[in-house]
PDB file of N, CA and C in Angstrom:
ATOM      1  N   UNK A   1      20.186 190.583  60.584  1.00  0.00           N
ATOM      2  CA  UNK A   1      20.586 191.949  60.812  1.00  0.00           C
ATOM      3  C   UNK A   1      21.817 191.946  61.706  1.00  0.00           C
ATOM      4  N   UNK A   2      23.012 192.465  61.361  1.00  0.00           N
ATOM      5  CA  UNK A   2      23.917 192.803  62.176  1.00  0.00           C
ATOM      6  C   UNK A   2      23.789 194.029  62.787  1.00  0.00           C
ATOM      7  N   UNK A   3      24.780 193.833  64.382  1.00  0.00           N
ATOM      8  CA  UNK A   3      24.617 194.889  65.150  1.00  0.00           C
ATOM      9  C   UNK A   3      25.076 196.101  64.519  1.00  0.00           C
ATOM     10  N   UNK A   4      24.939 197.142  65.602  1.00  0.00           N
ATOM     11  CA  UNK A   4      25.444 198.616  64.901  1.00  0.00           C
ATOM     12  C   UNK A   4      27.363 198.635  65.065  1.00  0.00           C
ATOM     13  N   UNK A   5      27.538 199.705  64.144  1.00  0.00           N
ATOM     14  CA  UNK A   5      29.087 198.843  63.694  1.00  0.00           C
ATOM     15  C   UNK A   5      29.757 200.198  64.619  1.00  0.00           C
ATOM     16  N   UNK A   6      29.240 200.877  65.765  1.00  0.00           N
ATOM     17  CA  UNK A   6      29.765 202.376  65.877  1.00  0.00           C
ATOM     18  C   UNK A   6      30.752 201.784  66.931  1.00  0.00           C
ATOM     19  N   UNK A   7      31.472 200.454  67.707  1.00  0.00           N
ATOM     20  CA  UNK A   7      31.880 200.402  67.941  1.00  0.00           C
ATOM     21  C   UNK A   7      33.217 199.377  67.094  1.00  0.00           C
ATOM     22  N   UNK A   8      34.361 199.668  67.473  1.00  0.00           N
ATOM     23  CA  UNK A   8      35.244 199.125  66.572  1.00  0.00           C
ATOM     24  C   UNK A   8      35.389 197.322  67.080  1.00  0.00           C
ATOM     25  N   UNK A   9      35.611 196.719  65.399  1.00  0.00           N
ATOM     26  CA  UNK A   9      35.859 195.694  65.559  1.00  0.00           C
ATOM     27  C   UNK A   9      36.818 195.213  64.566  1.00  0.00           C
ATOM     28  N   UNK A  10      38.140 195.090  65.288  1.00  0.00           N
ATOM     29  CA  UNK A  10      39.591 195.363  64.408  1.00  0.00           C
ATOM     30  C   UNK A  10      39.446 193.566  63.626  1.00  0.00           C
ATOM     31  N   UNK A  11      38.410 192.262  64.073  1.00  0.00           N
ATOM     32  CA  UNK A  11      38.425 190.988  63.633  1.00  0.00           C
ATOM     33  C   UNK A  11      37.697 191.466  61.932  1.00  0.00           C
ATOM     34  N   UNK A  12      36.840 192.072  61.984  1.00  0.00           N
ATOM     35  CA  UNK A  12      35.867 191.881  61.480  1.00  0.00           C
ATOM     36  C   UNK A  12      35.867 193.640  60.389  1.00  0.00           C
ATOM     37  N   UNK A  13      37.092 193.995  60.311  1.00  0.00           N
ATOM     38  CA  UNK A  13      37.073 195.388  59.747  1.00  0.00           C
ATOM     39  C   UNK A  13      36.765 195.381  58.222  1.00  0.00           C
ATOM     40  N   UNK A  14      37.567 193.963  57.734  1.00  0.00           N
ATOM     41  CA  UNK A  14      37.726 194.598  56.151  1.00  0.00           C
ATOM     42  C   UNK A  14      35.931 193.852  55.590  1.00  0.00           C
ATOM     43  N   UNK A  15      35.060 193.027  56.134  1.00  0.00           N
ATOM     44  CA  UNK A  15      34.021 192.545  55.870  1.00  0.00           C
ATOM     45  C   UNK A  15      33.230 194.158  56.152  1.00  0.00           C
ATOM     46  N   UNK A  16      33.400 194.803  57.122  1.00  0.00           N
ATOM     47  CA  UNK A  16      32.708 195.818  57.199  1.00  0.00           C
ATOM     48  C   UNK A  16      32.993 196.919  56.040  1.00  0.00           C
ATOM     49  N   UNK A  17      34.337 196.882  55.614  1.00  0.00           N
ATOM     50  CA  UNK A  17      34.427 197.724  54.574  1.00  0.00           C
ATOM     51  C   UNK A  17      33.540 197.642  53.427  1.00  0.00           C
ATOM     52  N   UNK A  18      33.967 196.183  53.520  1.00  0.00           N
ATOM     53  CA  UNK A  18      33.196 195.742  52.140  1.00  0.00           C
ATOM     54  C   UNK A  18      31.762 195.704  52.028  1.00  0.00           C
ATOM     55  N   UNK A  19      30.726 195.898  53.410  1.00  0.00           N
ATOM     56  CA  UNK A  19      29.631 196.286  52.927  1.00  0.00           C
ATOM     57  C   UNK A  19      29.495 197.315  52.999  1.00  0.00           C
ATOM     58  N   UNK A  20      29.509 198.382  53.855  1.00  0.00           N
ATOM     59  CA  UNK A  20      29.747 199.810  53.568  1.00  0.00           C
ATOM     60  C   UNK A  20      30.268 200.050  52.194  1.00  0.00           C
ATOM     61  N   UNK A  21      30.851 199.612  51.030  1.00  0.00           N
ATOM     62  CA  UNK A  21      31.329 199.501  49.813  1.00  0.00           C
ATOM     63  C   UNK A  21      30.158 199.049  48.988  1.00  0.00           C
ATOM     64  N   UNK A  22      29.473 198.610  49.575  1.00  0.00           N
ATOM     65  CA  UNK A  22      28.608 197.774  48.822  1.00  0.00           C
ATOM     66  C   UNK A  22      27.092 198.382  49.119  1.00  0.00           C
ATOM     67  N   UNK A  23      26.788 199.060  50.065  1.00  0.00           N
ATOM     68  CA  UNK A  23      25.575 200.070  50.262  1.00  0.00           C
ATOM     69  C   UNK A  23      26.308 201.145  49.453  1.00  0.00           C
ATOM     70  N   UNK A  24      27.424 202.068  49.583  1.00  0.00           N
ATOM     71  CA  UNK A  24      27.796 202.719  48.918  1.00  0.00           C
ATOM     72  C   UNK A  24      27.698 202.656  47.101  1.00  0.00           C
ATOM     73  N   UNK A  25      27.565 201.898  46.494  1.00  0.00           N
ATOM     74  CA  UNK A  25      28.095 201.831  44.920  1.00  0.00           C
ATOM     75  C   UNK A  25      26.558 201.929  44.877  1.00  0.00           C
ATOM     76  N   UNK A  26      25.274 201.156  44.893  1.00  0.00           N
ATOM     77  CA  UNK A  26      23.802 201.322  44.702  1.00  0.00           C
ATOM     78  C   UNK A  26      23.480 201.585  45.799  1.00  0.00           C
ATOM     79  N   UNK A  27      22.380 202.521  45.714  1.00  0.00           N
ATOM     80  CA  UNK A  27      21.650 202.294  46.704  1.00  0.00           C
ATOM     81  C   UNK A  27      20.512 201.527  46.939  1.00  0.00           C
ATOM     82  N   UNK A  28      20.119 201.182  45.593  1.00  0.00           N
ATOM     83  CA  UNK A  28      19.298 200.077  46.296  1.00  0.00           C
ATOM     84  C   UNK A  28      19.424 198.927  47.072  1.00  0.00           C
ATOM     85  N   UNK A  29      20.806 198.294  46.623  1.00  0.00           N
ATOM     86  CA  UNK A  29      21.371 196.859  46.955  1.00  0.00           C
ATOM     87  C   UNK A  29      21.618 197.654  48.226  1.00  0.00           C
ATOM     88  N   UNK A  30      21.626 198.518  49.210  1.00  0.00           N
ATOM     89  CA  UNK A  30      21.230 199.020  50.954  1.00  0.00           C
ATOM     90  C   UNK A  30      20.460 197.940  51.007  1.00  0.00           C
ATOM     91  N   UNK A  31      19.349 198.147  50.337  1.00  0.00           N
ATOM     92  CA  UNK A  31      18.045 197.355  50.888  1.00  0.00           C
ATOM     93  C   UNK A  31      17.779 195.985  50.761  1.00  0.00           C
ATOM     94  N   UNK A  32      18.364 195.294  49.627  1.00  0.00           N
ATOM     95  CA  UNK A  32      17.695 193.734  49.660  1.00  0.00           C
ATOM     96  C   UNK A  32      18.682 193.317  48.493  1.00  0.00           C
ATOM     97  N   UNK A  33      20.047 194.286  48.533  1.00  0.00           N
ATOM     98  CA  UNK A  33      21.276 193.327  48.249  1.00  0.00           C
ATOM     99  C   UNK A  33      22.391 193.103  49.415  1.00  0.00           C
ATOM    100  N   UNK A  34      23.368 192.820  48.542  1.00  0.00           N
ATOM    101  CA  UNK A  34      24.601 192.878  49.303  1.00  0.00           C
ATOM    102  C   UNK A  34      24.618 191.673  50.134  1.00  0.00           C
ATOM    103  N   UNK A  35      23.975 190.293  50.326  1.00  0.00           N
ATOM    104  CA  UNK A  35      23.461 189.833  50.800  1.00  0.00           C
ATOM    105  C   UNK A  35      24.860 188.641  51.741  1.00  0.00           C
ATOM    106  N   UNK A  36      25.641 188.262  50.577  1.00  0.00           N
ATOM    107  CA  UNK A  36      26.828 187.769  50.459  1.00  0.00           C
ATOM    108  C   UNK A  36      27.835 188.489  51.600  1.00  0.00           C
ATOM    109  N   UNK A  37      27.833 189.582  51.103  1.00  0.00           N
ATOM    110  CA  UNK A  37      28.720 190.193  52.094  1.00  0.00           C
ATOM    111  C   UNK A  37      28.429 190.520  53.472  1.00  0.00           C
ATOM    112  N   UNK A  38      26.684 190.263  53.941  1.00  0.00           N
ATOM    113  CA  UNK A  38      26.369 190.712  54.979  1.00  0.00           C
ATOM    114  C   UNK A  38      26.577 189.477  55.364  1.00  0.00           C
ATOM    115  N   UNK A  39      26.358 188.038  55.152  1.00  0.00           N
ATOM    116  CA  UNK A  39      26.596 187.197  55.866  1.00  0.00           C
ATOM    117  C   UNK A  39      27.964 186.450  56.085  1.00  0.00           C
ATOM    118  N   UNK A  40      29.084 187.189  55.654  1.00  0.00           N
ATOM    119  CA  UNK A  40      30.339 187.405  55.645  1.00  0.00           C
ATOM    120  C   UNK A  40      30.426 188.252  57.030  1.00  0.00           C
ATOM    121  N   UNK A  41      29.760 189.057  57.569  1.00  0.00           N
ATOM    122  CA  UNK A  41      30.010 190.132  57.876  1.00  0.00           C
ATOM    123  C   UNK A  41      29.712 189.102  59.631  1.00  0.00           C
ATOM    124  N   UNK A  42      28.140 188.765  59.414  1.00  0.00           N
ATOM    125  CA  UNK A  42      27.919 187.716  60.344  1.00  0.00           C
ATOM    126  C   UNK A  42      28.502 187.118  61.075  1.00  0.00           C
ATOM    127  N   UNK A  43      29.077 186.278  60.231  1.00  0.00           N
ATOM    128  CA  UNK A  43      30.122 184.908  60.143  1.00  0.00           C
ATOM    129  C   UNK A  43      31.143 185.412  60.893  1.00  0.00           C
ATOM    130  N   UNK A  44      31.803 186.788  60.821  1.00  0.00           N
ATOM    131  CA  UNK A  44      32.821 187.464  61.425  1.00  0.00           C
ATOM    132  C   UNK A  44      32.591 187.697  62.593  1.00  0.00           C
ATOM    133  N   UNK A  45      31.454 188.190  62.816  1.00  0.00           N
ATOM    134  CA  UNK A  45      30.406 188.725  64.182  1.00  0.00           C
ATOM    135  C   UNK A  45      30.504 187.326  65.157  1.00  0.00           C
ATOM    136  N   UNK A  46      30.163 186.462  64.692  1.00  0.00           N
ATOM    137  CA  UNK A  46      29.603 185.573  65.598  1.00  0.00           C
ATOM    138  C   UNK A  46      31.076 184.886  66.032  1.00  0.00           C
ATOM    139  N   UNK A  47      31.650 184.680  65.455  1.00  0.00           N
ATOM    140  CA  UNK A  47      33.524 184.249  65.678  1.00  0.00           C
ATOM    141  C   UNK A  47      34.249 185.036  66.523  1.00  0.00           C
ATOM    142  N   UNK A  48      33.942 186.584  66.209  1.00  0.00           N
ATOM    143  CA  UNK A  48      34.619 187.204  67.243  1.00  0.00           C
ATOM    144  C   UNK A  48      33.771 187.520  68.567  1.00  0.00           C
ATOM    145  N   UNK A  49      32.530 187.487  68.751  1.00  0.00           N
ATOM    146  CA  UNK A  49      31.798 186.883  69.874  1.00  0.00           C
ATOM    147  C   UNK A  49      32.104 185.837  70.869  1.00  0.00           C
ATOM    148  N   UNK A  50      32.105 184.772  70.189  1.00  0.00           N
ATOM    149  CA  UNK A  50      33.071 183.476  70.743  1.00  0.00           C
ATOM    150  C   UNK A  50      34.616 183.434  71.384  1.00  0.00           C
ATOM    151  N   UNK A  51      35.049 184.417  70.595  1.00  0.00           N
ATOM    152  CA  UNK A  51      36.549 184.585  70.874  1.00  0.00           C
ATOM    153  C   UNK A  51      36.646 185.691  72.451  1.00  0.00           C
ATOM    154  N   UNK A  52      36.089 186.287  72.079  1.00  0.00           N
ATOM    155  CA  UNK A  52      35.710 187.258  73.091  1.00  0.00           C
ATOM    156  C   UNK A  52      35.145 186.484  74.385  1.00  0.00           C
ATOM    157  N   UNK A  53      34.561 185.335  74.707  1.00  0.00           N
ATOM    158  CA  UNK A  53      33.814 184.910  75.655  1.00  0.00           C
ATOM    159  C   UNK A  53      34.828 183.960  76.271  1.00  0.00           C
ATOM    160  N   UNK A  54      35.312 183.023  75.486  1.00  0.00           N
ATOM    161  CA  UNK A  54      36.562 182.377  75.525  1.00  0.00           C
ATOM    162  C   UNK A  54      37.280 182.903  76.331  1.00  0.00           C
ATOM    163  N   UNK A  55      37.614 184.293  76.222  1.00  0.00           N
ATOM    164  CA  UNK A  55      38.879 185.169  76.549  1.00  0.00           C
ATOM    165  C   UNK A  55      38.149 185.485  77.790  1.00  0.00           C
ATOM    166  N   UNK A  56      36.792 185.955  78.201  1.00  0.00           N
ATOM    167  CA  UNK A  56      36.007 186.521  79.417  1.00  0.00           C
ATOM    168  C   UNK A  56      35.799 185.049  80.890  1.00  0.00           C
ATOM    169  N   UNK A  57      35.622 184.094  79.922  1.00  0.00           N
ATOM    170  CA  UNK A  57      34.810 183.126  80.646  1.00  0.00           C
ATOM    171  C   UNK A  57      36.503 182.380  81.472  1.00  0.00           C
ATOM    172  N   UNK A  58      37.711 182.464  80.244  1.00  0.00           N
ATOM    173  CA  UNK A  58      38.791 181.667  80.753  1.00  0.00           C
ATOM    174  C   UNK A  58      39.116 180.892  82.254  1.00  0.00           C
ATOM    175  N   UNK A  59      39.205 182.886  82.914  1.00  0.00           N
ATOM    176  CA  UNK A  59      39.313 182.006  84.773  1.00  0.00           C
ATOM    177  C   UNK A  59      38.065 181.625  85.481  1.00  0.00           C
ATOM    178  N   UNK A  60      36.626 181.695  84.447  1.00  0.00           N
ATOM    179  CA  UNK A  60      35.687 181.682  85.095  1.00  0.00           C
ATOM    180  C   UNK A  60      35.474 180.344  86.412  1.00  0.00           C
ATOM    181  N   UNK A  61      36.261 179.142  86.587  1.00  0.00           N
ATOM    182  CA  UNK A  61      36.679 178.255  87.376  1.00  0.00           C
ATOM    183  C   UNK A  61      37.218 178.649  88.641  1.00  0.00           C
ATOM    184  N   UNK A  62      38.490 179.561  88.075  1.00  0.00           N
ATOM    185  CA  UNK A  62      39.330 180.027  89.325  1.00  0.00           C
ATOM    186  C   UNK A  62      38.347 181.230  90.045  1.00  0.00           C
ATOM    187  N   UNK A  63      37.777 182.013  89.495  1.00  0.00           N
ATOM    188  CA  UNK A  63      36.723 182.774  89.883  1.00  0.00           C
ATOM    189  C   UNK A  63      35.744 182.627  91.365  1.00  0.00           C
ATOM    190  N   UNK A  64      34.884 181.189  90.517  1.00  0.00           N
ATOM    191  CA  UNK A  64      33.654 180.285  91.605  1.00  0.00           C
ATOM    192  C   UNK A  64      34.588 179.683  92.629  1.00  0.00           C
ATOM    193  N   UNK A  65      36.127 179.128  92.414  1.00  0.00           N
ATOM    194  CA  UNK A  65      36.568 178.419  93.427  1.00  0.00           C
ATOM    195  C   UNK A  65      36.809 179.367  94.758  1.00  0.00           C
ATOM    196  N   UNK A  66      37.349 181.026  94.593  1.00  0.00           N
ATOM    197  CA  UNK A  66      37.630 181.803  95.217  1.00  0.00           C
ATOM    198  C   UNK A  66      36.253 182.439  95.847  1.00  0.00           C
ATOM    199  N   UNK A  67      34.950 181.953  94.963  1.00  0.00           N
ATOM    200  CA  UNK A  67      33.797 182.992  95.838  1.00  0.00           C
ATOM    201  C   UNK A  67      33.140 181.759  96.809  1.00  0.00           C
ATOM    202  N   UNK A  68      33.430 180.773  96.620  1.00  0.00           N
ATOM    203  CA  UNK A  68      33.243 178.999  97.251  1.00  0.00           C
ATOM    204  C   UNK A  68      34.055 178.873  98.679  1.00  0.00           C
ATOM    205  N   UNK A  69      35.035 179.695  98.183  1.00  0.00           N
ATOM    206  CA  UNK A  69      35.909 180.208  99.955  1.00  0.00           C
ATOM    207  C   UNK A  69      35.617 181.102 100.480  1.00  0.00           C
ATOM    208  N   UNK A  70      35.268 182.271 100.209  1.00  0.00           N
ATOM    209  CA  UNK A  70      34.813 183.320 100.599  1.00  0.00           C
ATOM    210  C   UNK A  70      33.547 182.953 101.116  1.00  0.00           C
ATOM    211  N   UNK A  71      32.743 182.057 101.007  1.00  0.00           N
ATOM    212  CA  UNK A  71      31.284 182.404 100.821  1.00  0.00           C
ATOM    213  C   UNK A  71      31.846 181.003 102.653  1.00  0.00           C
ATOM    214  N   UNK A  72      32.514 180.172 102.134  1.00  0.00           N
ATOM    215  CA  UNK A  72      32.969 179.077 103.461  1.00  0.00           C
ATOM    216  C   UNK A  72      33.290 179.626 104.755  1.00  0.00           C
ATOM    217  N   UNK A  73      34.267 180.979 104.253  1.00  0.00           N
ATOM    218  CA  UNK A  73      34.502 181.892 105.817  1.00  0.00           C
ATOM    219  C   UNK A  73      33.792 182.560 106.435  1.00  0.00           C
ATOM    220  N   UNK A  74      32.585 182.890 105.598  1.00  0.00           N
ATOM    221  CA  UNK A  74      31.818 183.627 106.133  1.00  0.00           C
ATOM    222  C   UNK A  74      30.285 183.257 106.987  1.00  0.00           C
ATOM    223  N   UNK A  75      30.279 181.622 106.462  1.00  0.00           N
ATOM    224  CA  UNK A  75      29.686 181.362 107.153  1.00  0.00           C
ATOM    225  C   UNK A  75      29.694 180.463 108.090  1.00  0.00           C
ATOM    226  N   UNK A  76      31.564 180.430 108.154  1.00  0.00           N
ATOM    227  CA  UNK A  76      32.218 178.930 108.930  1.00  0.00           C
ATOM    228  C   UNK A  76      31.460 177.673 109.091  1.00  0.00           C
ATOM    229  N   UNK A  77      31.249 177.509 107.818  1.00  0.00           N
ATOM    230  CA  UNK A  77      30.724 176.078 107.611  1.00  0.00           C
ATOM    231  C   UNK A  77      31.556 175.622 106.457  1.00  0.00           C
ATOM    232  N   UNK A  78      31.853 173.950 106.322  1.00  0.00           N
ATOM    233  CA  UNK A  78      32.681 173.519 105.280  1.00  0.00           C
ATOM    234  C   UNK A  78      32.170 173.038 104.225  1.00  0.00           C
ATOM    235  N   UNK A  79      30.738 173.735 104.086  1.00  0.00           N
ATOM    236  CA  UNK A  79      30.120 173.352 102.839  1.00  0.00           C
ATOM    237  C   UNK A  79      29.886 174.150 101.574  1.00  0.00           C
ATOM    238  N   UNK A  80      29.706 173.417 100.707  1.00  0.00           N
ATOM    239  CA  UNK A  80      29.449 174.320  99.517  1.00  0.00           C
ATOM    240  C   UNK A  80      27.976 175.249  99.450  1.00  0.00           C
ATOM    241  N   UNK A  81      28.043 176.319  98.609  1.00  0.00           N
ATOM    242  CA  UNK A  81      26.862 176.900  98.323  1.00  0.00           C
ATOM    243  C   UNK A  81      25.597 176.087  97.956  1.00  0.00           C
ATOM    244  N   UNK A  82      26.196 175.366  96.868  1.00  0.00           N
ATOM    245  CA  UNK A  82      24.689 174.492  96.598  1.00  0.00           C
ATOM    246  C   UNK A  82      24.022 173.522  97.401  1.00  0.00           C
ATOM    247  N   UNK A  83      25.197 172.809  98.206  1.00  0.00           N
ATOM    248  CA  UNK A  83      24.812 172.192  99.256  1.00  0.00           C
ATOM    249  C   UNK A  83      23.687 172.624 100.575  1.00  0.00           C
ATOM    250  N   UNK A  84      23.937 174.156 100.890  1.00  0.00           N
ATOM    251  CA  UNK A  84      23.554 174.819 101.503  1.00  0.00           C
ATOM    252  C   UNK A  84      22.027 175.520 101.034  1.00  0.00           C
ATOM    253  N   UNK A  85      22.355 175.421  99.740  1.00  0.00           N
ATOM    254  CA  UNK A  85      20.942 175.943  99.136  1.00  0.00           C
ATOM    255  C   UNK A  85      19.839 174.567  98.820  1.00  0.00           C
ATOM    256  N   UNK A  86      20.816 173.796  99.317  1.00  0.00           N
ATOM    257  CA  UNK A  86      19.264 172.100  98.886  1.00  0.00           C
ATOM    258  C   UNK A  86      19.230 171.775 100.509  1.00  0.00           C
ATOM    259  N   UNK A  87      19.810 172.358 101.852  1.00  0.00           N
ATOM    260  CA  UNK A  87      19.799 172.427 102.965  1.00  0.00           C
ATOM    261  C   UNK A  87      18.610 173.033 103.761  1.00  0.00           C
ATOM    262  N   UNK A  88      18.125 174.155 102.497  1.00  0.00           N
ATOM    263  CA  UNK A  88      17.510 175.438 102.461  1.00  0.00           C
ATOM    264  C   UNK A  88      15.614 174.806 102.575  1.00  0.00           C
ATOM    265  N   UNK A  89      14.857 174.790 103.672  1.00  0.00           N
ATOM    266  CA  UNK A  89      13.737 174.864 103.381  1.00  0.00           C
ATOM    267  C   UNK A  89      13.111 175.842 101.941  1.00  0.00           C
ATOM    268  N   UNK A  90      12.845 177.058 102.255  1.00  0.00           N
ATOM    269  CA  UNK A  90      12.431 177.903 101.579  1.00  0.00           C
ATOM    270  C   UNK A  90      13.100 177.972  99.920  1.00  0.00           C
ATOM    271  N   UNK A  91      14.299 177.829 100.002  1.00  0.00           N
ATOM    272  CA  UNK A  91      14.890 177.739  98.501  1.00  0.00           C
ATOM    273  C   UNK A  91      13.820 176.159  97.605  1.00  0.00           C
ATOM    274  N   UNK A  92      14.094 175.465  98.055  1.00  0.00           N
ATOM    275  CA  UNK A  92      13.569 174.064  97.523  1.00  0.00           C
ATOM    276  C   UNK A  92      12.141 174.357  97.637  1.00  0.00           C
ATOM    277  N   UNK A  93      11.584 175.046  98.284  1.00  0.00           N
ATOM    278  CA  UNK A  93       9.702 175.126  98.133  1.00  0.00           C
ATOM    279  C   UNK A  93       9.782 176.171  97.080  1.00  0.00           C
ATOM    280  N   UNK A  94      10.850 176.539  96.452  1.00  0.00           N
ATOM    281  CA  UNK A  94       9.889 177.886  95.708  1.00  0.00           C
ATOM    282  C   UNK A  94      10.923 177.474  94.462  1.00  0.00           C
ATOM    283  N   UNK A  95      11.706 176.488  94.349  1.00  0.00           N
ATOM    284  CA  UNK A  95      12.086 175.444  93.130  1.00  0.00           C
ATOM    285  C   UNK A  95      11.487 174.563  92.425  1.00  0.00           C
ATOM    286  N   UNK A  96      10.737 173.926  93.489  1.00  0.00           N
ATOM    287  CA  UNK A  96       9.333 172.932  93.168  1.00  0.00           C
ATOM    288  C   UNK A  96       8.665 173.932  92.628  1.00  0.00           C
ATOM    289  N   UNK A  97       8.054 175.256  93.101  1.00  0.00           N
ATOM    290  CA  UNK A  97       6.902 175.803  92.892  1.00  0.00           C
ATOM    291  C   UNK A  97       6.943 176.325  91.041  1.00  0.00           C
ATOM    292  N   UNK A  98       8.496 176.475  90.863  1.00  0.00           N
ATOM    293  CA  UNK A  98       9.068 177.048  89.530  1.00  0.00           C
ATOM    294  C   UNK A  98       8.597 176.214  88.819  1.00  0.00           C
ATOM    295  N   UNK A  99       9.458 175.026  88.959  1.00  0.00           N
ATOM    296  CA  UNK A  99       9.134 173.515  88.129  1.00  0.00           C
ATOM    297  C   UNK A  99       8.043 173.591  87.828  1.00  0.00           C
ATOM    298  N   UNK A 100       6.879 173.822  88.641  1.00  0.00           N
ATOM    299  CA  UNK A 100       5.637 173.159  88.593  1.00  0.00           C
ATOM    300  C   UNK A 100       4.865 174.197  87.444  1.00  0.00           C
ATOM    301  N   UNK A 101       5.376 175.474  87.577  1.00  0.00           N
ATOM    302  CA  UNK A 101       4.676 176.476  86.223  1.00  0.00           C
ATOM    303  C   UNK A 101       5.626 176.157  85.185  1.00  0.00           C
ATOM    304  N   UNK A 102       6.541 175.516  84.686  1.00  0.00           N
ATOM    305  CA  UNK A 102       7.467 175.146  83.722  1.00  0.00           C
ATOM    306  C   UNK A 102       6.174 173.939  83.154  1.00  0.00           C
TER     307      UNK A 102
END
């Protein structure tokens, strides 16, 4: 099942035409045709998903390096977060405790 199409997706327009074209001409093939074109439609979906994350995730590096300083001044210590969180009594007892219902 693809998502709902009420928002625009300029990658993936003319696959959408074409099933909207294709619920349109029968109506039965709505229901348990068109099958080709919906996974055309997919295929489009899931590509421009990717492309999209690509494009979101890009500075996700420069991002953590800037909240890794921020997070250093504030607690004028020269360590990292994770460092600080395996430093952590209470964090590590209730990590084990996770693990242990996993």
């Amino acid at each position: 099942m693809h998502p709902p199409l009420d928002r625009p997706h300029p990658d993936c327009q003319s696959e959408i035409n074409d099933l909207h074209l294709c619920h349109a001409t029968t109506s039965k093939l709505k229901f348990w045709g068109c099958n080709e074109v919906k996974y055309a439609l997919d295929r489009c979906l899931r590509e421009e998903k990717l492309r999209l994350l690509e494009v979101l995730n890009r500075d996700a590096g420069e991002k953590r390096a800037a909240e890794e300083d921020v997070y250093r001044m504030a607690l004028g210590k020269d360590i990292s977060f994770e460092d600080y969180l395996n430093t952590d009594k209470d964090f590590n007892k209730a990590m084990a405790e996770k693990k242990k219902e996993i």
